[in-house]
C-alpha atoms as a PDB file:
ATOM      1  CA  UNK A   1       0.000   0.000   0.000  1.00  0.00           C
ATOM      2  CA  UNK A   2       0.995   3.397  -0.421  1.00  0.00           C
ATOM      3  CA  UNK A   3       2.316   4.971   2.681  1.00  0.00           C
ATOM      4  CA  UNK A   4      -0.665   7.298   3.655  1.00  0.00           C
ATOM      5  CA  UNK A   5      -0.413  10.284   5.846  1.00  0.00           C
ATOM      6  CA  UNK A   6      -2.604   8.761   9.221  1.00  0.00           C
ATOM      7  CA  UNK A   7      -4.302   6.951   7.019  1.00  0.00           C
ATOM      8  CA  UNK A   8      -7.997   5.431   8.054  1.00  0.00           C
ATOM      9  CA  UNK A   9      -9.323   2.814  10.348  1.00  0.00           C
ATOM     10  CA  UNK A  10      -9.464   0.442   7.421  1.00  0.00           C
ATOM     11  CA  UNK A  11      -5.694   0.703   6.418  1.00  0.00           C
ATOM     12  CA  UNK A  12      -4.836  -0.517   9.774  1.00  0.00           C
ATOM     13  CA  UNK A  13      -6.860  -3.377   9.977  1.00  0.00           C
ATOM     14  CA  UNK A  14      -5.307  -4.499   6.494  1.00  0.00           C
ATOM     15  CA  UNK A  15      -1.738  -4.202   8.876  1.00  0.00           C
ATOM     16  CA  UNK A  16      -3.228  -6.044  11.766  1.00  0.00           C
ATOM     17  CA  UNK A  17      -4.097  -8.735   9.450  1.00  0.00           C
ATOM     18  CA  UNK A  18      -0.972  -9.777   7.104  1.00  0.00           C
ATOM     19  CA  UNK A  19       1.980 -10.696   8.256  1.00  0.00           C
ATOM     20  CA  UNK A  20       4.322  -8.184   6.274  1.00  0.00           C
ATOM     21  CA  UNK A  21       3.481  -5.060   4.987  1.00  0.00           C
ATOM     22  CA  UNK A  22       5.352  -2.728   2.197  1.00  0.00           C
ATOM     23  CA  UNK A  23       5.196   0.585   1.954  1.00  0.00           C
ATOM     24  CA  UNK A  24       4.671   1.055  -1.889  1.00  0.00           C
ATOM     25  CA  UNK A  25       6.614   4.553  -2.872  1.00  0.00           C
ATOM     26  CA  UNK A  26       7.992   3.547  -6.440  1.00  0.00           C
ATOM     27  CA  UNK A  27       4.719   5.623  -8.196  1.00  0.00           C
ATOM     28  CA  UNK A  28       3.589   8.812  -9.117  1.00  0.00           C
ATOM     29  CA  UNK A  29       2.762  11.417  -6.007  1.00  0.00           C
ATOM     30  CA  UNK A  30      -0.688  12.439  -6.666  1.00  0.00           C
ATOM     31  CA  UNK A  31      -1.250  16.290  -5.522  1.00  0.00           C
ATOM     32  CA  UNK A  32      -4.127  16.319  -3.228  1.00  0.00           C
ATOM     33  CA  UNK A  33      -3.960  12.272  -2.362  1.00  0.00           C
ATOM     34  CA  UNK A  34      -3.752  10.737   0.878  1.00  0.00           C
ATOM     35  CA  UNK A  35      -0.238  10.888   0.583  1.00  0.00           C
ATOM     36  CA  UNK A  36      -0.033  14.314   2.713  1.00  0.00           C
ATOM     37  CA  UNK A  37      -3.198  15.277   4.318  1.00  0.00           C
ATOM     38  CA  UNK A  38      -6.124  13.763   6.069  1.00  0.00           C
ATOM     39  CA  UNK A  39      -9.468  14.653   8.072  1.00  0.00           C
ATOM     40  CA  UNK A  40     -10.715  15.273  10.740  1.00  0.00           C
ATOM     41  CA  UNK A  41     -13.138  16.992  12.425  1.00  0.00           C
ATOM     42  CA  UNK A  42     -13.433  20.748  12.357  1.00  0.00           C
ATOM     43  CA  UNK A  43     -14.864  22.777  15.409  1.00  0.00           C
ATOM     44  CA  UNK A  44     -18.624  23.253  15.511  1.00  0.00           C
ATOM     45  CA  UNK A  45     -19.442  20.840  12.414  1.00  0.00           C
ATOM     46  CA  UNK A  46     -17.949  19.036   9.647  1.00  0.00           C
ATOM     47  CA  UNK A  47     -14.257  18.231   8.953  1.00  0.00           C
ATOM     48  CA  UNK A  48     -11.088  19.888   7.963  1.00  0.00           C
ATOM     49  CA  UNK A  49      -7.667  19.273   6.630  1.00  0.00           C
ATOM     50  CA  UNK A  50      -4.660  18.051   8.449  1.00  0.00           C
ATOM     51  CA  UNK A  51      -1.661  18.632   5.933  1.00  0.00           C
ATOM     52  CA  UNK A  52       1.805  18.242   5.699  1.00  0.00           C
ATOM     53  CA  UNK A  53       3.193  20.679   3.052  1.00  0.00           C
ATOM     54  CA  UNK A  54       5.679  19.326   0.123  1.00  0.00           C
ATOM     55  CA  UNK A  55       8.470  20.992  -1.431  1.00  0.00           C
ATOM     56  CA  UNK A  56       7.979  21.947  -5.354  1.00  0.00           C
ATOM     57  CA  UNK A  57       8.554  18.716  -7.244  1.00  0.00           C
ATOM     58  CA  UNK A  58       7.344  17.890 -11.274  1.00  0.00           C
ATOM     59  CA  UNK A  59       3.969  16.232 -11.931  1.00  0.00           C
ATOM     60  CA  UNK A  60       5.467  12.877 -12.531  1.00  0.00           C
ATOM     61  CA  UNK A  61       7.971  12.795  -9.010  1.00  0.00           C
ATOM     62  CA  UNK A  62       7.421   9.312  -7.122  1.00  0.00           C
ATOM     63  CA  UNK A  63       6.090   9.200  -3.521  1.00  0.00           C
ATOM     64  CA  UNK A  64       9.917   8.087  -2.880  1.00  0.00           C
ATOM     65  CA  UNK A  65      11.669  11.407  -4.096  1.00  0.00           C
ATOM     66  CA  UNK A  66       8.713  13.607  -2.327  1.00  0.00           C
ATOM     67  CA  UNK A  67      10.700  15.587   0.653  1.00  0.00           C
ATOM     68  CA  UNK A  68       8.651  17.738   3.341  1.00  0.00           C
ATOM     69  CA  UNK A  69       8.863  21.086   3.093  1.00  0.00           C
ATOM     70  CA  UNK A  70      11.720  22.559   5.702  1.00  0.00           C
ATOM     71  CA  UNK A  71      10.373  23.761   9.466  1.00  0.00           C
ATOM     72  CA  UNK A  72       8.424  22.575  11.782  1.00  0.00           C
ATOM     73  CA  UNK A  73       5.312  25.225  11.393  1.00  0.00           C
ATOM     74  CA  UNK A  74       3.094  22.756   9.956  1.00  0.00           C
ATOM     75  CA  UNK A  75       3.552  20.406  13.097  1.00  0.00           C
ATOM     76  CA  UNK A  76       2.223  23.633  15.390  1.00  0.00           C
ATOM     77  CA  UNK A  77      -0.898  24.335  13.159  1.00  0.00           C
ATOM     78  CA  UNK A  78      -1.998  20.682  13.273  1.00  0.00           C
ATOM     79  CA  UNK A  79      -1.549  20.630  16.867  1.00  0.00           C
ATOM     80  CA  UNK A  80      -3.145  23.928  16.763  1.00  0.00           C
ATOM     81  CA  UNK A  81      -6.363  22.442  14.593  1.00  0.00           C
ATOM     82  CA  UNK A  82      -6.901  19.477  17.073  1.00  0.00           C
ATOM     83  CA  UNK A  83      -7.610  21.862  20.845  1.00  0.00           C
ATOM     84  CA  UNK A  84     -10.753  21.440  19.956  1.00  0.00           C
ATOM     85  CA  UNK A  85     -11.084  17.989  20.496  1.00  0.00           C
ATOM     86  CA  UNK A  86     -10.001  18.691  24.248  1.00  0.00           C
ATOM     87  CA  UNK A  87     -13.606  19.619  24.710  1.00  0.00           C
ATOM     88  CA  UNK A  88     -15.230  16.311  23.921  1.00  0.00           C
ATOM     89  CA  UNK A  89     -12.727  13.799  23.324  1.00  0.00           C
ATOM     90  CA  UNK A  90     -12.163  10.976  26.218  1.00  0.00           C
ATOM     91  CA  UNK A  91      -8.352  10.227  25.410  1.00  0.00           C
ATOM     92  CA  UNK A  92      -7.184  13.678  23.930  1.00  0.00           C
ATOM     93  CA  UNK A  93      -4.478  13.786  25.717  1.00  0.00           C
ATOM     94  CA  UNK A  94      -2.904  10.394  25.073  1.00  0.00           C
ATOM     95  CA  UNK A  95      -3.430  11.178  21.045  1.00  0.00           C
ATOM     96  CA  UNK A  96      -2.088  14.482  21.589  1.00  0.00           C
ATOM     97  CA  UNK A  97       1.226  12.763  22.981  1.00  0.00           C
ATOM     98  CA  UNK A  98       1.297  10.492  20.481  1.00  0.00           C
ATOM     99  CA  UNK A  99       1.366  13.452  18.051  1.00  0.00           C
ATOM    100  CA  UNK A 100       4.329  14.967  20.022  1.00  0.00           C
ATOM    101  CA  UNK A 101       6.350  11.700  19.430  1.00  0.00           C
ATOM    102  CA  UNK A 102       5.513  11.849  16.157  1.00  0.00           C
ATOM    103  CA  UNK A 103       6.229  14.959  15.126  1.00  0.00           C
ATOM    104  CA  UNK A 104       9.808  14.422  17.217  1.00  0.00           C
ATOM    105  CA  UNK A 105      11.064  12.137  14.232  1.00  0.00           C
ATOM    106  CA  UNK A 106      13.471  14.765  11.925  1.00  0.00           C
ATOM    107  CA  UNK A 107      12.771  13.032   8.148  1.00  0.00           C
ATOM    108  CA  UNK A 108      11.857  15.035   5.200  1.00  0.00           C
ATOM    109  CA  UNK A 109      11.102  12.249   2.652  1.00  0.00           C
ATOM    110  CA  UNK A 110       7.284  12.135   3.261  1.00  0.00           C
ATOM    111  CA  UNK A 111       7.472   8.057   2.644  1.00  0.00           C
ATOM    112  CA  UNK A 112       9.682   7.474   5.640  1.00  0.00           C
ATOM    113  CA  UNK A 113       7.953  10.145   7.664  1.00  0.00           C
ATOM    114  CA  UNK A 114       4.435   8.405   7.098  1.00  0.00           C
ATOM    115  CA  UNK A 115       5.687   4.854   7.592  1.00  0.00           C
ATOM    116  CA  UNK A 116       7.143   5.868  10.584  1.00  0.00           C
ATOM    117  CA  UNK A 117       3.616   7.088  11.791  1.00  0.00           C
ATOM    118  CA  UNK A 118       2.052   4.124  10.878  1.00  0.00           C
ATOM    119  CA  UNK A 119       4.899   1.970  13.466  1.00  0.00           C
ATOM    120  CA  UNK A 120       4.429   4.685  16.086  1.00  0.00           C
ATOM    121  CA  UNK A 121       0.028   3.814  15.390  1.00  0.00           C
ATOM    122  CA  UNK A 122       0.204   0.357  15.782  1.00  0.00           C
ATOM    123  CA  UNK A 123       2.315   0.186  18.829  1.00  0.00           C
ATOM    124  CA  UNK A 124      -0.084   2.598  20.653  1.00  0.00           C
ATOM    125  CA  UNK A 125      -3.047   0.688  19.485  1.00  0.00           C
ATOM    126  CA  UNK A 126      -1.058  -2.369  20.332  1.00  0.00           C
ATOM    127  CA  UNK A 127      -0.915  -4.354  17.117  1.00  0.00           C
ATOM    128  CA  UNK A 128       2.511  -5.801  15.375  1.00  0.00           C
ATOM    129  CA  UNK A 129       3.711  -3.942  12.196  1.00  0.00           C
ATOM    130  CA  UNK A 130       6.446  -6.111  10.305  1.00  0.00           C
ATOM    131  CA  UNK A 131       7.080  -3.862   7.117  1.00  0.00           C
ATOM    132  CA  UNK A 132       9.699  -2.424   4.782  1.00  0.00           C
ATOM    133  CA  UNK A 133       9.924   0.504   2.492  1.00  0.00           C
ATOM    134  CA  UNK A 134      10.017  -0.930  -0.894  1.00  0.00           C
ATOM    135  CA  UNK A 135      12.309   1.600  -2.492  1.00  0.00           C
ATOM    136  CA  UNK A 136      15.189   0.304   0.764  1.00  0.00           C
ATOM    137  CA  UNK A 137      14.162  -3.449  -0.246  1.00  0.00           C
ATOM    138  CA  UNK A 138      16.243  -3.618  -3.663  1.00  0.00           C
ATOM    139  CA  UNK A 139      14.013  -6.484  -4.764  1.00  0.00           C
ATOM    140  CA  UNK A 140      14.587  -7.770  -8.562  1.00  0.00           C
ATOM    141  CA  UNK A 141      11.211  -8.102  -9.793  1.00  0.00           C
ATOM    142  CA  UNK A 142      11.990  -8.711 -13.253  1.00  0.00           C
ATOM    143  CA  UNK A 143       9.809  -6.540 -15.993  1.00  0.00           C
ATOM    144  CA  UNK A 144       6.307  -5.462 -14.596  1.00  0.00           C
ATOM    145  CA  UNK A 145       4.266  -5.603 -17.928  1.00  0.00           C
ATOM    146  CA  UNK A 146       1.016  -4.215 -16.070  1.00  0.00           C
ATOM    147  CA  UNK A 147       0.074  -2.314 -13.055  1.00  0.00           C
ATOM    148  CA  UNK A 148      -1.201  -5.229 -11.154  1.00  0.00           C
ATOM    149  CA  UNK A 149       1.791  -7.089 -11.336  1.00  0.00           C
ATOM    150  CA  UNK A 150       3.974  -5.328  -8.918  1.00  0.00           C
ATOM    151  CA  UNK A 151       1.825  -6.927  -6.051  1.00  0.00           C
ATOM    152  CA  UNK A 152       2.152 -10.147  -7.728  1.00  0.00           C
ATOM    153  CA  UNK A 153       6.113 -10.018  -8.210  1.00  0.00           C
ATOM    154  CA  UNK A 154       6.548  -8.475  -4.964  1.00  0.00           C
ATOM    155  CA  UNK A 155       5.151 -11.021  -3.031  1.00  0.00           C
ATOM    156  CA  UNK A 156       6.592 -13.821  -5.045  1.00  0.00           C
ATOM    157  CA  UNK A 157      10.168 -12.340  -4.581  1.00  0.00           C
ATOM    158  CA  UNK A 158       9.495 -12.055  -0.908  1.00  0.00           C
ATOM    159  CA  UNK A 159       8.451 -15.481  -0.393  1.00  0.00           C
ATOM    160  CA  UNK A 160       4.972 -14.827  -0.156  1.00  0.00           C
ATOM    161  CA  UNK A 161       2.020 -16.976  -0.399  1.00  0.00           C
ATOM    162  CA  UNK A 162      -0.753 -14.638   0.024  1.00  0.00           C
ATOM    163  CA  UNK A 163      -1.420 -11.298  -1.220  1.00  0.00           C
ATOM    164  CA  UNK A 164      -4.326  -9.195   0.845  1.00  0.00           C
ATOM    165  CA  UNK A 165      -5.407  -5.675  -0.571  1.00  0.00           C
ATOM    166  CA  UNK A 166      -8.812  -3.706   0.263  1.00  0.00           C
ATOM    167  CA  UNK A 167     -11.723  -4.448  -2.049  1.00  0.00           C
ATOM    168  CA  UNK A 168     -12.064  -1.260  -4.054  1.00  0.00           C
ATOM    169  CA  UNK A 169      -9.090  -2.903  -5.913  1.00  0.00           C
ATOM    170  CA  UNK A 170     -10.822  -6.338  -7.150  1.00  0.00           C
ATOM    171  CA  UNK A 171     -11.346  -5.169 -10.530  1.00  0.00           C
ATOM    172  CA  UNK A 172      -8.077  -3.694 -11.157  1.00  0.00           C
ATOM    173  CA  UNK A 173      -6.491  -7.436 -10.564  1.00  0.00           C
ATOM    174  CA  UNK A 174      -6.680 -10.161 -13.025  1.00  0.00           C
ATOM    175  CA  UNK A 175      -7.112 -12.856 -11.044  1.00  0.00           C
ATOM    176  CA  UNK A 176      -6.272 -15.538 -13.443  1.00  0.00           C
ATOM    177  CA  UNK A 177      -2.501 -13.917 -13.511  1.00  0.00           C
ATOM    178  CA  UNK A 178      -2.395 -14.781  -9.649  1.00  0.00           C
ATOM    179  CA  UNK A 179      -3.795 -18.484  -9.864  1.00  0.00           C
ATOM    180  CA  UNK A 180      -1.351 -19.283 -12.609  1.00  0.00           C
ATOM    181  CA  UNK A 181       1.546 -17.964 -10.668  1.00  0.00           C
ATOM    182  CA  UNK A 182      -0.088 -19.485  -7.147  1.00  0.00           C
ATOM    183  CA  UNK A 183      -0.246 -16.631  -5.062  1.00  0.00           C
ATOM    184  CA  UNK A 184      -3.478 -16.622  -3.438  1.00  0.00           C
ATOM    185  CA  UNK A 185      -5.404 -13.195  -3.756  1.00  0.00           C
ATOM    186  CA  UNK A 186      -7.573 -12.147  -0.975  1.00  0.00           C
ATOM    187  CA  UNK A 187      -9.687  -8.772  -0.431  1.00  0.00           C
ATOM    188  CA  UNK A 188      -9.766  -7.719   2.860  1.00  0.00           C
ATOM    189  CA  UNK A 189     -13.234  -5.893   3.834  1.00  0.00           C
ATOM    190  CA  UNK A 190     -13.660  -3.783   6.957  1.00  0.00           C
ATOM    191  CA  UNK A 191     -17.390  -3.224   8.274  1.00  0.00           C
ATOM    192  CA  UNK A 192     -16.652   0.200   9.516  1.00  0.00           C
ATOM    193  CA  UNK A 193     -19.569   1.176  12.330  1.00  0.00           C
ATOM    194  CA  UNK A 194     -19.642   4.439  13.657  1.00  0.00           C
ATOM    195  CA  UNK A 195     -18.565   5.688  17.056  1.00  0.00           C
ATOM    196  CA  UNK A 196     -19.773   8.238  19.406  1.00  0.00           C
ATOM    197  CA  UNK A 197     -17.765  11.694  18.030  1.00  0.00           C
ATOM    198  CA  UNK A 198     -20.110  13.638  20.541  1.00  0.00           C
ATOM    199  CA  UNK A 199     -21.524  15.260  18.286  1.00  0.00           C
ATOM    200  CA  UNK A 200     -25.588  15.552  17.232  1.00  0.00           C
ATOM    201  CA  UNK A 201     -23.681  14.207  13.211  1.00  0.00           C
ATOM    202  CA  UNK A 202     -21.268  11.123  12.785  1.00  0.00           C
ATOM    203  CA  UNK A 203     -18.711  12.507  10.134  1.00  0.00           C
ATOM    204  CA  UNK A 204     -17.546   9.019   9.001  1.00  0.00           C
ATOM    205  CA  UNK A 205     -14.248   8.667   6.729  1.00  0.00           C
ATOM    206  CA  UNK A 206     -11.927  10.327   8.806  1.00  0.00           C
ATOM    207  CA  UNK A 207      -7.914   9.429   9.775  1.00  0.00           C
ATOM    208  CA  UNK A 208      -7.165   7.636  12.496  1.00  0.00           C
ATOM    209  CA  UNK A 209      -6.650  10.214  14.834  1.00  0.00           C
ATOM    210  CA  UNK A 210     -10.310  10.704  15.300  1.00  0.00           C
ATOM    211  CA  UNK A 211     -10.990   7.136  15.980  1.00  0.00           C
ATOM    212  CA  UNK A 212      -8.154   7.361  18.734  1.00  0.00           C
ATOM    213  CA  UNK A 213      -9.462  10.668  20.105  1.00  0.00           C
ATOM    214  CA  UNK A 214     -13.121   8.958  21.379  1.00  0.00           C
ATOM    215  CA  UNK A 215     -11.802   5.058  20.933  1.00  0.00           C
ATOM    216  CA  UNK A 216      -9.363   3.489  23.652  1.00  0.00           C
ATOM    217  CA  UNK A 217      -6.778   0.625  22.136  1.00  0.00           C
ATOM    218  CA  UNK A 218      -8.705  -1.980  23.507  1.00  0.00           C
ATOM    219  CA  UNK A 219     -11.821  -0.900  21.039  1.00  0.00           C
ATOM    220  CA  UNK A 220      -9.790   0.081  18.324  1.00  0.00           C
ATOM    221  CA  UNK A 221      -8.149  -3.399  18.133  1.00  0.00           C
ATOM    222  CA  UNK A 222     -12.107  -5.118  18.319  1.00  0.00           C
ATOM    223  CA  UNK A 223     -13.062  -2.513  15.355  1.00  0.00           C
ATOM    224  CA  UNK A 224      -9.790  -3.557  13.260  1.00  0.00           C
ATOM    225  CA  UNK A 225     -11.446  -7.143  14.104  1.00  0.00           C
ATOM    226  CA  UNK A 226     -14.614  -6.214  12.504  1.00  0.00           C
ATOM    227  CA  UNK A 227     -13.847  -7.479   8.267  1.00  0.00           C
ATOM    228  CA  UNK A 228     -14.434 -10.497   6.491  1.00  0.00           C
ATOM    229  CA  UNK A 229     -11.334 -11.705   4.043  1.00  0.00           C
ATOM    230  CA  UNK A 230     -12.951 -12.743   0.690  1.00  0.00           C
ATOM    231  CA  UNK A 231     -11.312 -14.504  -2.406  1.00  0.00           C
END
């Protein structure tokens, strides 16, 4: 998967259930992805941005070559955007550590920085995270003919027997191409429920952080449980 700035609930029960995990950075950086921002909720109503600003780079860069812009301003204005939730959420002040350990790690390439905050997730939720960058792995995948196939080489070259990803992706894999090379393709599907935001309007779809701001790790770990894995 793409390393995603605090990425959703949904991306981390896709960690909680595989056994290795790769942080894909070897494509395009898409300007206003998931790559750099997030939501979450917004005082009064509604949700906001949570971003982490880029330095200049052409159209076609790759996530790998994407550096953080220089300073540490755009650490303050996120911590800055989420006082609010001091109001209303239970465990504000253990996210709002969190985000101070976070923000403590000095990388500028925005692939290590977010893969770092995905470790630094799952060991406060309390859930294992065995992963790699692939642009550190130096794996020889041969030639990738089509854009499903760097799933299908990757996990062949690391031994794998299994490949998971989420189900938007089902038609995008041919799923002959995976039978023939016996690699057993699986769509992992997350029932996500909502949760009590304290608020009169459940925003769903937000990062993380929310969930952690009104969830303890206890419930987070039983909502991660909450999927079905389907061929």
């Amino acid at each position: 998967m793409q390393p995603y700035f605090f990425p959703y609930l949904g991306y981390f029960s896709l960690i909680k259930h595989t056994d290795f995990f790769v942080s894909f950075d070897p494509v395009q950086y898409i300007r206003k992805g998931w790559i750099n921002r997030n939501r979450m909720l917004k005082p009064g109503e509604g949700w906001q941005y949570i971003t982490v600003p880029v330095q200049a780079a052409k159209r076609e860069t790759l996530i790998k070559d994407i550096l953080v812009a220089e300073g540490d301003a755009w650490k303050g204005q996120i911590m800055r955007q989420i006082e609010h939730y001091k109001k209303r959420a239970p465990y504000y002040g253990q996210v709002k550590e969190l985000l101070e350990q976070c923000f403590a790690f000095p990388e500028l390439s925005i692939s290590r920085l977010n893969t770092f905050y995905l470790a630094q997730i799952c060991c406060y939720v309390g859930i294992p995270f065995q992963h790699a960058i692939f642009s550190d792995m130096n794996l020889e995948l041969g030639t990738i003919e089509a854009p499903d196939e760097w799933a299908l080489r990757i996990t062949q070259a690391i031994g794998a027997a299994t490949y998971i990803n989420p189900p938007r992706g089902r038609e995008f894999f041919q799923m002959d191409k995976y039978a023939a090379a016996d690699v057993n393709l699986q769509f992992l599907e997350v029932q996500l429920e909502s949760y009590n935001q304290h608020r009169p309007v459940f925003e769903a779809g937000l990062c993380i952080l929310d969930v952690l701001m009104f969830n303890n790790p206890e419930e987070v770990r039983l909502m991660l449980d909450n999927m079905t894995l389907n061929p």
